[in-house]
PDB file of N, CA and C in Angstrom:
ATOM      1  N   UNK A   1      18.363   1.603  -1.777  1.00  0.00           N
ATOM      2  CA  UNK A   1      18.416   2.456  -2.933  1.00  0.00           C
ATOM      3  C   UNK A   1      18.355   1.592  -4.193  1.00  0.00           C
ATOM      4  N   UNK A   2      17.493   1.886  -4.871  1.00  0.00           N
ATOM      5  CA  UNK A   2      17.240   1.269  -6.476  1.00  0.00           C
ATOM      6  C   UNK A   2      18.198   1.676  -7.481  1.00  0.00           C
ATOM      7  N   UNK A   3      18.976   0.588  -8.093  1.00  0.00           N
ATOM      8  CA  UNK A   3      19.578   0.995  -9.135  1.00  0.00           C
ATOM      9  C   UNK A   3      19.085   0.929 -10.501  1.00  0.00           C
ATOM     10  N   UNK A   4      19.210   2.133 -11.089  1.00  0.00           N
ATOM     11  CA  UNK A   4      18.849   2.194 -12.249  1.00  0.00           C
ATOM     12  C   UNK A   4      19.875   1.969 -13.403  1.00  0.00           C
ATOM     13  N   UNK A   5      19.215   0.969 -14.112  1.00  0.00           N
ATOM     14  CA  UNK A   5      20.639   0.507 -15.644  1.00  0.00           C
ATOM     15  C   UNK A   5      19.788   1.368 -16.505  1.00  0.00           C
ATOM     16  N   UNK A   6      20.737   1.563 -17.834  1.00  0.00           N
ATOM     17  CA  UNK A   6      20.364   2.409 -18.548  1.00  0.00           C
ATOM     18  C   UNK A   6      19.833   1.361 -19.421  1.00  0.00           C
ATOM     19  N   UNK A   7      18.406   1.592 -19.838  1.00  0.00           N
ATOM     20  CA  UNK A   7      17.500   0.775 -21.302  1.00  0.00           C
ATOM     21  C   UNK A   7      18.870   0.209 -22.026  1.00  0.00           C
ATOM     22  N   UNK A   8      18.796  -0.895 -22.221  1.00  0.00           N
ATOM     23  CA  UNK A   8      19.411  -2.000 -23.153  1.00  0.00           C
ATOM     24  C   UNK A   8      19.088  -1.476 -24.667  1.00  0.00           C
ATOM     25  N   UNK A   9      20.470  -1.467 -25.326  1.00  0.00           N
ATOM     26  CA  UNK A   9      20.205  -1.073 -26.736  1.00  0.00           C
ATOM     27  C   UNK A   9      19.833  -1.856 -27.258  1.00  0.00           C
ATOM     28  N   UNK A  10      19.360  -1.864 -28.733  1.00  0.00           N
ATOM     29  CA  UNK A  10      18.825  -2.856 -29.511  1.00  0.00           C
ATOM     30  C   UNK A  10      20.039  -4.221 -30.088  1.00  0.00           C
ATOM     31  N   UNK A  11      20.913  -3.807 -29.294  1.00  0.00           N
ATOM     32  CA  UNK A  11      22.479  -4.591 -29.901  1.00  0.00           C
ATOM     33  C   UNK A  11      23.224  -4.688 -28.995  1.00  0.00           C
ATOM     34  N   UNK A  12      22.715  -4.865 -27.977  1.00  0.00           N
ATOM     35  CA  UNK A  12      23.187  -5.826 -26.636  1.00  0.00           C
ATOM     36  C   UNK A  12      22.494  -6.911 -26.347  1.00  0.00           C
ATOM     37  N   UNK A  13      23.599  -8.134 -26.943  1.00  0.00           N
ATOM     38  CA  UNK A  13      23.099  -9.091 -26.838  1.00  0.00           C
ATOM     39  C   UNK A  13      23.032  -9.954 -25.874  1.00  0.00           C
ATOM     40  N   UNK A  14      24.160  -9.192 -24.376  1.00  0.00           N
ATOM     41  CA  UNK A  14      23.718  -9.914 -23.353  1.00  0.00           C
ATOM     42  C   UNK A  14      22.883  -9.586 -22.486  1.00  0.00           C
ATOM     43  N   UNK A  15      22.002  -8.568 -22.857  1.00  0.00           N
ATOM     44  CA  UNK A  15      21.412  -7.777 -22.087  1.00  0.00           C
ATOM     45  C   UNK A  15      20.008  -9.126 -21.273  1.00  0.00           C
ATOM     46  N   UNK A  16      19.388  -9.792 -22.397  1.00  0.00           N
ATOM     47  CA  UNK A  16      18.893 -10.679 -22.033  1.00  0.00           C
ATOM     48  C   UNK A  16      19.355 -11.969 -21.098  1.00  0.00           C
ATOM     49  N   UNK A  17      20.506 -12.145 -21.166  1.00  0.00           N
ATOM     50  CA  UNK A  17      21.105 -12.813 -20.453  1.00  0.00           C
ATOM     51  C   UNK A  17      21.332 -12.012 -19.339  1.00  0.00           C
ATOM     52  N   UNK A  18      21.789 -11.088 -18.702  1.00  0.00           N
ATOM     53  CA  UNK A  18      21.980 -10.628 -17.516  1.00  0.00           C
ATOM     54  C   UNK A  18      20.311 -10.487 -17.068  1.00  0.00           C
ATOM     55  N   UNK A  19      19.268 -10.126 -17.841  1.00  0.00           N
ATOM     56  CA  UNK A  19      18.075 -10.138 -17.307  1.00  0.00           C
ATOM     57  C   UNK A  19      17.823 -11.318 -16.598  1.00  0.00           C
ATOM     58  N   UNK A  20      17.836 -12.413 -17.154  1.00  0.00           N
ATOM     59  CA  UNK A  20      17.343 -13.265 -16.590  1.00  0.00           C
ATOM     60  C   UNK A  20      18.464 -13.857 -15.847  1.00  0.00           C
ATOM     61  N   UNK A  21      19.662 -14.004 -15.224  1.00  0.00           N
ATOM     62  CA  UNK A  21      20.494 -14.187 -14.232  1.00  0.00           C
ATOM     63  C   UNK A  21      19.745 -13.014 -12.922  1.00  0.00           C
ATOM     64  N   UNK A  22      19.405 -11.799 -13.402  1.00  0.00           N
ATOM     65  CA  UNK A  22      19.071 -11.300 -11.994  1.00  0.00           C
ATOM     66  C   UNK A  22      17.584 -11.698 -12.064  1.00  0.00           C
ATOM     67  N   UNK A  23      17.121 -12.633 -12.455  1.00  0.00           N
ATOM     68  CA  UNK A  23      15.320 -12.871 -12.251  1.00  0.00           C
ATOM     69  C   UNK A  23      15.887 -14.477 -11.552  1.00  0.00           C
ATOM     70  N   UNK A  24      16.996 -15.081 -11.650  1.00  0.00           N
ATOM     71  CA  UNK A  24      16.848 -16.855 -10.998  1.00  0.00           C
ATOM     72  C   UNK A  24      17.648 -15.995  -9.824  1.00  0.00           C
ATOM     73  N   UNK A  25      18.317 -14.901  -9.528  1.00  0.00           N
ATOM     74  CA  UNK A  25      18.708 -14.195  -8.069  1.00  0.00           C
ATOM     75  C   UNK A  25      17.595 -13.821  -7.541  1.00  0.00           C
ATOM     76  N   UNK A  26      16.752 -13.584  -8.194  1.00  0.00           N
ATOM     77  CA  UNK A  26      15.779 -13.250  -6.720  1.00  0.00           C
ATOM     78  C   UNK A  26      14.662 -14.276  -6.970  1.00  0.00           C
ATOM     79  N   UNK A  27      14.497 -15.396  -7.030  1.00  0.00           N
ATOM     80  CA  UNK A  27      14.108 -16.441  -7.245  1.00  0.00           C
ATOM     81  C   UNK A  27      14.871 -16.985  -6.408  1.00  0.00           C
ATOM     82  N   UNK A  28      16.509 -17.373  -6.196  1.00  0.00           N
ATOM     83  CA  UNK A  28      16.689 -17.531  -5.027  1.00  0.00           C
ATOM     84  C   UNK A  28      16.528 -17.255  -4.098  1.00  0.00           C
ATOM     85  N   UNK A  29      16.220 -16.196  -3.894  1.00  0.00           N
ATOM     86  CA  UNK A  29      16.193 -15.106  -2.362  1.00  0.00           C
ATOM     87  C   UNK A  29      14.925 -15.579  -1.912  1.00  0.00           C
ATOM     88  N   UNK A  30      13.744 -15.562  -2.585  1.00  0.00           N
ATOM     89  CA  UNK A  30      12.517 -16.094  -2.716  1.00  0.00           C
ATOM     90  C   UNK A  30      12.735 -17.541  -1.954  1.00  0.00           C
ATOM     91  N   UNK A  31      13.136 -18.338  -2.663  1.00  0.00           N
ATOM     92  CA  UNK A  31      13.223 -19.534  -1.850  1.00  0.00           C
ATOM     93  C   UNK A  31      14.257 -19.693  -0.919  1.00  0.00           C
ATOM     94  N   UNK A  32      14.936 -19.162  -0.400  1.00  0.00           N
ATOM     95  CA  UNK A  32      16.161 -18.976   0.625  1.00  0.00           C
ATOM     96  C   UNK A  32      14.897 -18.309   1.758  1.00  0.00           C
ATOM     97  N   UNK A  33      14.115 -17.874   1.527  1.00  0.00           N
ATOM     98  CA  UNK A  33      13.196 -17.407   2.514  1.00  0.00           C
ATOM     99  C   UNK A  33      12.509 -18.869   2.796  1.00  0.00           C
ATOM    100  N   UNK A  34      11.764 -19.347   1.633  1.00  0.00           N
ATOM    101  CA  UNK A  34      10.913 -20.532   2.139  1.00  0.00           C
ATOM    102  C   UNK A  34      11.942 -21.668   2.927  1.00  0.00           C
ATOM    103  N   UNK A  35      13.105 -21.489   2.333  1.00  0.00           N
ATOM    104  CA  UNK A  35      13.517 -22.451   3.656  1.00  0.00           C
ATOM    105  C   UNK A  35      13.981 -21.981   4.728  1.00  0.00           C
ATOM    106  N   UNK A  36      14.095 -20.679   5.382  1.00  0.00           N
ATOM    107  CA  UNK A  36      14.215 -20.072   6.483  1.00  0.00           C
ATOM    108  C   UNK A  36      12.903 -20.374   6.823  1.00  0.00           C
ATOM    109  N   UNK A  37      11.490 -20.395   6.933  1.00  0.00           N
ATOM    110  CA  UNK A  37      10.645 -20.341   7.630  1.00  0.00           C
ATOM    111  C   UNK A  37      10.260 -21.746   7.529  1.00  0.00           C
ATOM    112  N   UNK A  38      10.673 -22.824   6.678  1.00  0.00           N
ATOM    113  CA  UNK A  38      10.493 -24.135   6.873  1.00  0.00           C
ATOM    114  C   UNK A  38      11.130 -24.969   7.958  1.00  0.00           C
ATOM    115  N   UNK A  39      12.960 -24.422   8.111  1.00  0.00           N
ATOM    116  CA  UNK A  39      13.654 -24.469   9.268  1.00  0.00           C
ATOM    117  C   UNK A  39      12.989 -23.741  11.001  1.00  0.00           C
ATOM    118  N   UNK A  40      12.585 -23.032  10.469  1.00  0.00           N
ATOM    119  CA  UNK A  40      11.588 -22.466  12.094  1.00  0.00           C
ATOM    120  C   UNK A  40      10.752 -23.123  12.206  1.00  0.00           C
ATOM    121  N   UNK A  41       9.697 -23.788  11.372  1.00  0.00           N
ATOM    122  CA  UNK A  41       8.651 -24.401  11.649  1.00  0.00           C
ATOM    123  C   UNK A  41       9.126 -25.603  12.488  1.00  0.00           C
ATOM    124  N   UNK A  42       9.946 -26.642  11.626  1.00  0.00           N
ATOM    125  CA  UNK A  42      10.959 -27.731  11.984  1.00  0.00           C
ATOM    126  C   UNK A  42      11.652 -27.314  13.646  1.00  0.00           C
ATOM    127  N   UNK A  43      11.818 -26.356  13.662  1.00  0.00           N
ATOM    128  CA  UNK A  43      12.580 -26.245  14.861  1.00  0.00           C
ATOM    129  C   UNK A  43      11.331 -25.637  16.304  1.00  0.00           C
ATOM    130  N   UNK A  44      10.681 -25.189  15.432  1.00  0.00           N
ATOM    131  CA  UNK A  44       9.334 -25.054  16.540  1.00  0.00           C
ATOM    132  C   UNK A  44       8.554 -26.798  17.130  1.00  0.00           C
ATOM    133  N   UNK A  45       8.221 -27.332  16.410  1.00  0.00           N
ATOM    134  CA  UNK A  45       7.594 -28.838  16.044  1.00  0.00           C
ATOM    135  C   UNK A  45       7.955 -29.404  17.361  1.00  0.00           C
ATOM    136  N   UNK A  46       9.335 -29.925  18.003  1.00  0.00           N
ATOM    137  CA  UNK A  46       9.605 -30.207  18.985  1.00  0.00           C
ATOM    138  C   UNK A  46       8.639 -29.553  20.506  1.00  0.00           C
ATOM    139  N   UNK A  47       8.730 -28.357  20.508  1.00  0.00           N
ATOM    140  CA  UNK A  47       7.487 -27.763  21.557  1.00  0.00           C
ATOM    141  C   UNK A  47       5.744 -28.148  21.406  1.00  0.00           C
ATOM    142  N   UNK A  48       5.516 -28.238  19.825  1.00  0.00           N
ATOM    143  CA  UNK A  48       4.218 -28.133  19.652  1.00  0.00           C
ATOM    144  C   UNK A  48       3.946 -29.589  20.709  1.00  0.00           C
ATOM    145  N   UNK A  49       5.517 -30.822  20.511  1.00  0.00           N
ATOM    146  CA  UNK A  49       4.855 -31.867  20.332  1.00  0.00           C
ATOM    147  C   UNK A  49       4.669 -32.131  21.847  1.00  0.00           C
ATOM    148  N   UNK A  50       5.941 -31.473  22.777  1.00  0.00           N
ATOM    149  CA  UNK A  50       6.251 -31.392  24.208  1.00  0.00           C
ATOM    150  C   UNK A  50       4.764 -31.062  24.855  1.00  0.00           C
ATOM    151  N   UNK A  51       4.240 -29.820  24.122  1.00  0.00           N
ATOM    152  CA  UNK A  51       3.257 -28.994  25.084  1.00  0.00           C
ATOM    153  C   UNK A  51       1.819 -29.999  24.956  1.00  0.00           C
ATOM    154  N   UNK A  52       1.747 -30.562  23.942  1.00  0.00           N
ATOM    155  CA  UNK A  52       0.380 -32.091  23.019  1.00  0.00           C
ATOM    156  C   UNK A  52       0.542 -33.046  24.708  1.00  0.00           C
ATOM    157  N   UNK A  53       2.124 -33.341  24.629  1.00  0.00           N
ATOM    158  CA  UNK A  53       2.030 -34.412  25.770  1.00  0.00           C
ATOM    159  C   UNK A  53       1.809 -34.103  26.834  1.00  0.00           C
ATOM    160  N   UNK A  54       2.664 -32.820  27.098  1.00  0.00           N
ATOM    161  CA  UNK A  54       2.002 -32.251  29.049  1.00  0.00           C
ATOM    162  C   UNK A  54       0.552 -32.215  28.758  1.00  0.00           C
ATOM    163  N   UNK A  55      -0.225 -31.922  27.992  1.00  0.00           N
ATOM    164  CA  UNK A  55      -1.810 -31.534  28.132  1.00  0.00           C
ATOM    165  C   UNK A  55      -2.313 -32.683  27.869  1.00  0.00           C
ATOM    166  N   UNK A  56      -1.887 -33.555  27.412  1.00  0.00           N
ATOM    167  CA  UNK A  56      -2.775 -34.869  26.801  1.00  0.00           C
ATOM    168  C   UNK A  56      -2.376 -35.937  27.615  1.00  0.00           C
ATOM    169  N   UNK A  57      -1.703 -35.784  28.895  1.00  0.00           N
ATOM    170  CA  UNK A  57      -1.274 -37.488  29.282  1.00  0.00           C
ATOM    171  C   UNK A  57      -2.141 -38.223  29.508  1.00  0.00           C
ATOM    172  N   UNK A  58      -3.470 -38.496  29.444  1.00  0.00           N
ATOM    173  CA  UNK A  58      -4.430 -39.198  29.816  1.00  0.00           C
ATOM    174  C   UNK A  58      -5.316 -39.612  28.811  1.00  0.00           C
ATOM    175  N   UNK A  59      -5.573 -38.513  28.014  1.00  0.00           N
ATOM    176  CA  UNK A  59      -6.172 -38.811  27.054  1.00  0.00           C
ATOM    177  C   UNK A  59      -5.723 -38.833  25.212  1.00  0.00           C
ATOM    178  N   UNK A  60      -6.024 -39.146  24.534  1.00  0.00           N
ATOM    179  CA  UNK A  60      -5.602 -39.599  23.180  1.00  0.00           C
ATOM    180  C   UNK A  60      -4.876 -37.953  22.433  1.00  0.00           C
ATOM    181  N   UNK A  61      -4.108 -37.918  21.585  1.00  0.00           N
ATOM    182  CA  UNK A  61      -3.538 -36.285  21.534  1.00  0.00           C
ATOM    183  C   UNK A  61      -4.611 -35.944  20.920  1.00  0.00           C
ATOM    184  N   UNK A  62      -4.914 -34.185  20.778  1.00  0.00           N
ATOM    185  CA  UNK A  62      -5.582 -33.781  20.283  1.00  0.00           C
ATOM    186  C   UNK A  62      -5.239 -33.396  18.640  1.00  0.00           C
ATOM    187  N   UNK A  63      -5.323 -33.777  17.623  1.00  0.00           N
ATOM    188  CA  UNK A  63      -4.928 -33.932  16.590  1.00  0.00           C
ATOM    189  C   UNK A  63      -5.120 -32.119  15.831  1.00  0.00           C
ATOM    190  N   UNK A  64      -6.533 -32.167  16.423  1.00  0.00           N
ATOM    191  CA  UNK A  64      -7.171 -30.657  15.599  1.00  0.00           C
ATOM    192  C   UNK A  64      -6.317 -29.310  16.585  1.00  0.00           C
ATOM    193  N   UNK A  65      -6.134 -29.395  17.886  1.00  0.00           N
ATOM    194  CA  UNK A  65      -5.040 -28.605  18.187  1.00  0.00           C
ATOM    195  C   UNK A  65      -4.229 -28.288  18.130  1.00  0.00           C
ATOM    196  N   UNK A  66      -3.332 -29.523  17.706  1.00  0.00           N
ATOM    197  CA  UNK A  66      -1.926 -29.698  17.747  1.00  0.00           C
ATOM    198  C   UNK A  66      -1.794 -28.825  16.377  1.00  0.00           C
ATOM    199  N   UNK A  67      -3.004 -28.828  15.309  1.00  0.00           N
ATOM    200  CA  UNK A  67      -2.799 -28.271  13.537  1.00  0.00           C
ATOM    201  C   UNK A  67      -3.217 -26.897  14.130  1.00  0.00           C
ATOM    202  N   UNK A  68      -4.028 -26.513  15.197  1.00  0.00           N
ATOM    203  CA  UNK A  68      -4.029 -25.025  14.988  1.00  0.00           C
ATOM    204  C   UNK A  68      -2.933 -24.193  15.886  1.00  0.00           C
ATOM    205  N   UNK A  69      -2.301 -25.015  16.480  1.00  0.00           N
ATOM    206  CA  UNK A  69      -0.868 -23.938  16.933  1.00  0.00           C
ATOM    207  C   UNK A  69       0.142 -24.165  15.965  1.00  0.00           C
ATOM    208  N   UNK A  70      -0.066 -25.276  15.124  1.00  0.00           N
ATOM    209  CA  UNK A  70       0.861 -25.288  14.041  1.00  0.00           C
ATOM    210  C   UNK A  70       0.683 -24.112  12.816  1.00  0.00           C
ATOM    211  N   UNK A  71      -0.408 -24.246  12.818  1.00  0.00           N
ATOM    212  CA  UNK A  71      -0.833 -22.762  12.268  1.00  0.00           C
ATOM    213  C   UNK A  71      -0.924 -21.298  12.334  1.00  0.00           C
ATOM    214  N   UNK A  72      -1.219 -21.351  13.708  1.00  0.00           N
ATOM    215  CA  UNK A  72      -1.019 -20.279  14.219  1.00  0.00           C
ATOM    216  C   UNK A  72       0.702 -19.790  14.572  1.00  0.00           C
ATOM    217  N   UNK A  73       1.351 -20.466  14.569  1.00  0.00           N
ATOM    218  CA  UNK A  73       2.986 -20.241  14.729  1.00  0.00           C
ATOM    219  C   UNK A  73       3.444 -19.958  13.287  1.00  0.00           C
ATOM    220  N   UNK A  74       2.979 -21.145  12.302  1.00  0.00           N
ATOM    221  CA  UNK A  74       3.379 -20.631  11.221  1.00  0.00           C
ATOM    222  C   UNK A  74       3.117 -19.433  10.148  1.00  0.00           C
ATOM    223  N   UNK A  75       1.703 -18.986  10.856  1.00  0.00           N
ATOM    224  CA  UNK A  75       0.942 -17.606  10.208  1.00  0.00           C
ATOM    225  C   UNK A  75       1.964 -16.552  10.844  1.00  0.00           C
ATOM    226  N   UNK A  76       2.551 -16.603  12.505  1.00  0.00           N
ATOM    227  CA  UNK A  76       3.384 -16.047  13.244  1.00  0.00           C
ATOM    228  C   UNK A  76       4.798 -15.798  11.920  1.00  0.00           C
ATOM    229  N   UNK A  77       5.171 -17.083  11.884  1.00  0.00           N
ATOM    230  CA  UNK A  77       6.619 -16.588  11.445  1.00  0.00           C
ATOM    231  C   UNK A  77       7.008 -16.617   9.857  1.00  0.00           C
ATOM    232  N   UNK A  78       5.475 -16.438   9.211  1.00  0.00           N
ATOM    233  CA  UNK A  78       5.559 -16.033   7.525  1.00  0.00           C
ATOM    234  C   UNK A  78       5.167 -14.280   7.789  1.00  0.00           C
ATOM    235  N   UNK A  79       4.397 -13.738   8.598  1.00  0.00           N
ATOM    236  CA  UNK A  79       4.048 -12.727   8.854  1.00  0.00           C
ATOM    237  C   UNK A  79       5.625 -11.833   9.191  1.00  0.00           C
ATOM    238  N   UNK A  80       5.839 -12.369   9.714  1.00  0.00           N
ATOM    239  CA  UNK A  80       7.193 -11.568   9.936  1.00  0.00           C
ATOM    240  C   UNK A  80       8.078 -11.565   8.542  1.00  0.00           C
ATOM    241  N   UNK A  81       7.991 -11.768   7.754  1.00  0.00           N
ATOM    242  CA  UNK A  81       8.787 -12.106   6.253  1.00  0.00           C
ATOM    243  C   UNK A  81       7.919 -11.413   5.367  1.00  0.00           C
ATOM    244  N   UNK A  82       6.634 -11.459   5.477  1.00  0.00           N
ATOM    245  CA  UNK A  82       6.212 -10.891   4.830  1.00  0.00           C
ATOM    246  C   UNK A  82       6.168  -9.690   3.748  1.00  0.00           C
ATOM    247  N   UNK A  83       6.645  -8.782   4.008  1.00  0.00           N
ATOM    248  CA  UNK A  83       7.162  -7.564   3.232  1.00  0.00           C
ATOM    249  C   UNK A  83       8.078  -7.759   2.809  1.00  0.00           C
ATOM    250  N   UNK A  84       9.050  -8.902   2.740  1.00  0.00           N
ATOM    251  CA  UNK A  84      10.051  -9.393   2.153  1.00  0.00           C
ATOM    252  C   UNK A  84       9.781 -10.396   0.816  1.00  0.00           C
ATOM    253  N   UNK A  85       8.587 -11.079   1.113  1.00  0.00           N
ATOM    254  CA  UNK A  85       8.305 -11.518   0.681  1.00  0.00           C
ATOM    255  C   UNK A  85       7.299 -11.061  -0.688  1.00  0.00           C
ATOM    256  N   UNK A  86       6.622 -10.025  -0.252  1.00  0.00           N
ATOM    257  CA  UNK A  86       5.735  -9.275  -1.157  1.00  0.00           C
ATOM    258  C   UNK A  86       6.907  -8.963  -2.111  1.00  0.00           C
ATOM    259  N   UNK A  87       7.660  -7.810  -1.643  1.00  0.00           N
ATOM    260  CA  UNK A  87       8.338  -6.516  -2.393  1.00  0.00           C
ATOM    261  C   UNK A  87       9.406  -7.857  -3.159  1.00  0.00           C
ATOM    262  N   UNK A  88       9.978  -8.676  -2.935  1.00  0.00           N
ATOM    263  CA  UNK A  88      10.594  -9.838  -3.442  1.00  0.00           C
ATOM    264  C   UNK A  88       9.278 -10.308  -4.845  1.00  0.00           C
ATOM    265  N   UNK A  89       8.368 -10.957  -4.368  1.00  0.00           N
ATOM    266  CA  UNK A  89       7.457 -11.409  -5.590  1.00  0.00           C
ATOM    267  C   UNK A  89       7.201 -10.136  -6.596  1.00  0.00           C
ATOM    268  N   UNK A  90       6.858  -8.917  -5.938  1.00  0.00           N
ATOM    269  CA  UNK A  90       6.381  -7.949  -7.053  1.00  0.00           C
ATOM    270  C   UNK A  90       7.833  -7.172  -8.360  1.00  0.00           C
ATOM    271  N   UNK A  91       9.387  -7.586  -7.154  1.00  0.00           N
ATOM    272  CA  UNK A  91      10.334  -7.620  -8.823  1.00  0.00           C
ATOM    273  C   UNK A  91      10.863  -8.595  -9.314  1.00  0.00           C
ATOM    274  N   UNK A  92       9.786 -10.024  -8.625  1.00  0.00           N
ATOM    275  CA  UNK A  92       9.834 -11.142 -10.110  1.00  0.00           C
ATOM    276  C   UNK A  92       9.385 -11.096 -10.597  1.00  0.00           C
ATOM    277  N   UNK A  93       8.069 -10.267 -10.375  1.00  0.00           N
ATOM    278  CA  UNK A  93       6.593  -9.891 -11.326  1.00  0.00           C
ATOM    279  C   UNK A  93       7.449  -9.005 -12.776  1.00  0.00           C
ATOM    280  N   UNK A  94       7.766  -8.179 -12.192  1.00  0.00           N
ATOM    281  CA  UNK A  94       8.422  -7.253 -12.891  1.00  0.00           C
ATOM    282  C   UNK A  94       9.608  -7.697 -14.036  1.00  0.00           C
ATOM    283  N   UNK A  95      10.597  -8.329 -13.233  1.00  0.00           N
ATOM    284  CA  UNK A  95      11.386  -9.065 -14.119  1.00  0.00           C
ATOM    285  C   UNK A  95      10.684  -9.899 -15.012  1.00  0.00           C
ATOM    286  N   UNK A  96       9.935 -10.744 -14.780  1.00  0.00           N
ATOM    287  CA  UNK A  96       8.992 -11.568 -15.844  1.00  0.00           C
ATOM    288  C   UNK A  96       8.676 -10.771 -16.969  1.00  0.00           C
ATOM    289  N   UNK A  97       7.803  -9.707 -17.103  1.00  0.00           N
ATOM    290  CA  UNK A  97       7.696  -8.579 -17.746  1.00  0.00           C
ATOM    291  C   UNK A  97       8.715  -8.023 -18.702  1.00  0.00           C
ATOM    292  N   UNK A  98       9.534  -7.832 -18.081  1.00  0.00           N
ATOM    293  CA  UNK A  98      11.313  -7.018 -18.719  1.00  0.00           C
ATOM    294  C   UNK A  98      11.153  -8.100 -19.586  1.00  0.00           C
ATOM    295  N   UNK A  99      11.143  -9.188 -19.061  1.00  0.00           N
ATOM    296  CA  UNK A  99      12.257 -10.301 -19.825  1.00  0.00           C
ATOM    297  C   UNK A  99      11.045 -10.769 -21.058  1.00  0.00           C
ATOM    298  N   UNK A 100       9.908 -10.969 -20.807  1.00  0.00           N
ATOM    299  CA  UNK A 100       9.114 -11.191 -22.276  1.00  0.00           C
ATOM    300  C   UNK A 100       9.027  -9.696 -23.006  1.00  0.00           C
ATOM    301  N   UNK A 101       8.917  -8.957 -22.243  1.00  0.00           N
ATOM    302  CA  UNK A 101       9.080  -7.715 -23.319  1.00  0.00           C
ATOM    303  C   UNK A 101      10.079  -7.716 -24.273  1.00  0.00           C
ATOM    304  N   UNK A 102      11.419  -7.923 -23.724  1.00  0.00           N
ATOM    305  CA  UNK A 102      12.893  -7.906 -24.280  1.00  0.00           C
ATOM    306  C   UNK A 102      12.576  -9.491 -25.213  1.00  0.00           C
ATOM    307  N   UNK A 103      12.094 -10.189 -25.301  1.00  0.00           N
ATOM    308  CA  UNK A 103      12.411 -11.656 -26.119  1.00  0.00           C
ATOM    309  C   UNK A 103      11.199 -10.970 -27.346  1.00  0.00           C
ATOM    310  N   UNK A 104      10.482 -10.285 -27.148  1.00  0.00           N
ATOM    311  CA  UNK A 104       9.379 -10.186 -28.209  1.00  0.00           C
ATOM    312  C   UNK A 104       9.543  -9.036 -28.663  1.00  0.00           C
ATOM    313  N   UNK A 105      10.789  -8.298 -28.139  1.00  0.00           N
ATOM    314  CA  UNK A 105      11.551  -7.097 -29.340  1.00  0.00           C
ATOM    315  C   UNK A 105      12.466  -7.750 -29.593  1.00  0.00           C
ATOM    316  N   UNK A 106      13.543  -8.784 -29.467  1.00  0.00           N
ATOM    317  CA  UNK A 106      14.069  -9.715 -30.280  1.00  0.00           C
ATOM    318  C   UNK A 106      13.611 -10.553 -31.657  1.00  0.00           C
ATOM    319  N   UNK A 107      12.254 -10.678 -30.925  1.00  0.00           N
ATOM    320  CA  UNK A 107      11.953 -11.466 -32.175  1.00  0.00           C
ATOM    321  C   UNK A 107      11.553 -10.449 -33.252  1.00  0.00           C
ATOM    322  N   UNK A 108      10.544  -9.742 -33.143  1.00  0.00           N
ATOM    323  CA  UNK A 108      10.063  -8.591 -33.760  1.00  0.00           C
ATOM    324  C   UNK A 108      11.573  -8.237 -34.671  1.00  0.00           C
ATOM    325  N   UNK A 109      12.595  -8.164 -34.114  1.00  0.00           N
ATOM    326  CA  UNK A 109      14.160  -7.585 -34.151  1.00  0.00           C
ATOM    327  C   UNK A 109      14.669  -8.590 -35.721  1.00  0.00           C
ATOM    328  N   UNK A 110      14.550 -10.042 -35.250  1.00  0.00           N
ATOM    329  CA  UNK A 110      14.643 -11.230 -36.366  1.00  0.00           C
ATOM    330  C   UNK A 110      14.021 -11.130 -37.022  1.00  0.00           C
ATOM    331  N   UNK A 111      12.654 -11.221 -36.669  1.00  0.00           N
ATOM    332  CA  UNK A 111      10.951 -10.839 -38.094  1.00  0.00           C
ATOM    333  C   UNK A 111      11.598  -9.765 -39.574  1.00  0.00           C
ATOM    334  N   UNK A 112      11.663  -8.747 -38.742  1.00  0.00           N
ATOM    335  CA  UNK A 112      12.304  -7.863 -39.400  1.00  0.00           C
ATOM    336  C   UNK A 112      13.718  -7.511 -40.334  1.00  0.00           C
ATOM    337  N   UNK A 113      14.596  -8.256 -39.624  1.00  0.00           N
ATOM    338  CA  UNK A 113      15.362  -8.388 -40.633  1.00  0.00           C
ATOM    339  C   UNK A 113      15.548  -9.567 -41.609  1.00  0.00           C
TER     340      UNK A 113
END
């Protein structure tokens, strides 16, 4: 459920400040994801390297394989985040927005008086 704050008056002056405290919160969340799927990758790596050696004992590793299951695992486990990841970027998009809107009715706010 979305919470709705009520429009910031023209004389709330922390209003900008709480804006941008909840824009570096989901900026964390954002990257609290990239290192959840950096930790899976890391913790996958050990198999990629196990399964290189059962198939390769004879011959030299296969370098271009070994990058496309690395790829293919990691397309695996960003895909799963994904919609987390979208709907996450599109209300930093948003917050970005709020927050230059709100600094350029500030200033406009100073201009003016």
């Amino acid at each position: 459920m979305m919470r709705h704050h009520p429009h910031p008056g023209p004389f709330d002056p922390g209003a900008l400040a709480r804006m941008e405290e909840a824009r570096r919160q989901t900026r964390r969340q954002l990257d609290l994801i990239e290192r959840q799927i950096v930790r899976a990758m890391t913790a996958a790596m050990p198999a990629l390297r196990d399964r290189r050696r059962r198939s390769c004992r004879d011959r030299s590793p296969d370098p271009a394989g070994f990058m496309q299951r690395y790829r293919e695992i990691l397309a695996a486990i960003t895909a799963e985040r994904q919609p987390e990841i979208d709907a996450l970027s599109r209300k930093l998009a948003r917050q970005d927005q709020a927050i230059e809107h709100w600094r350029s009715r500030l200033l406009s706010a100073q201009h003016a008086a």
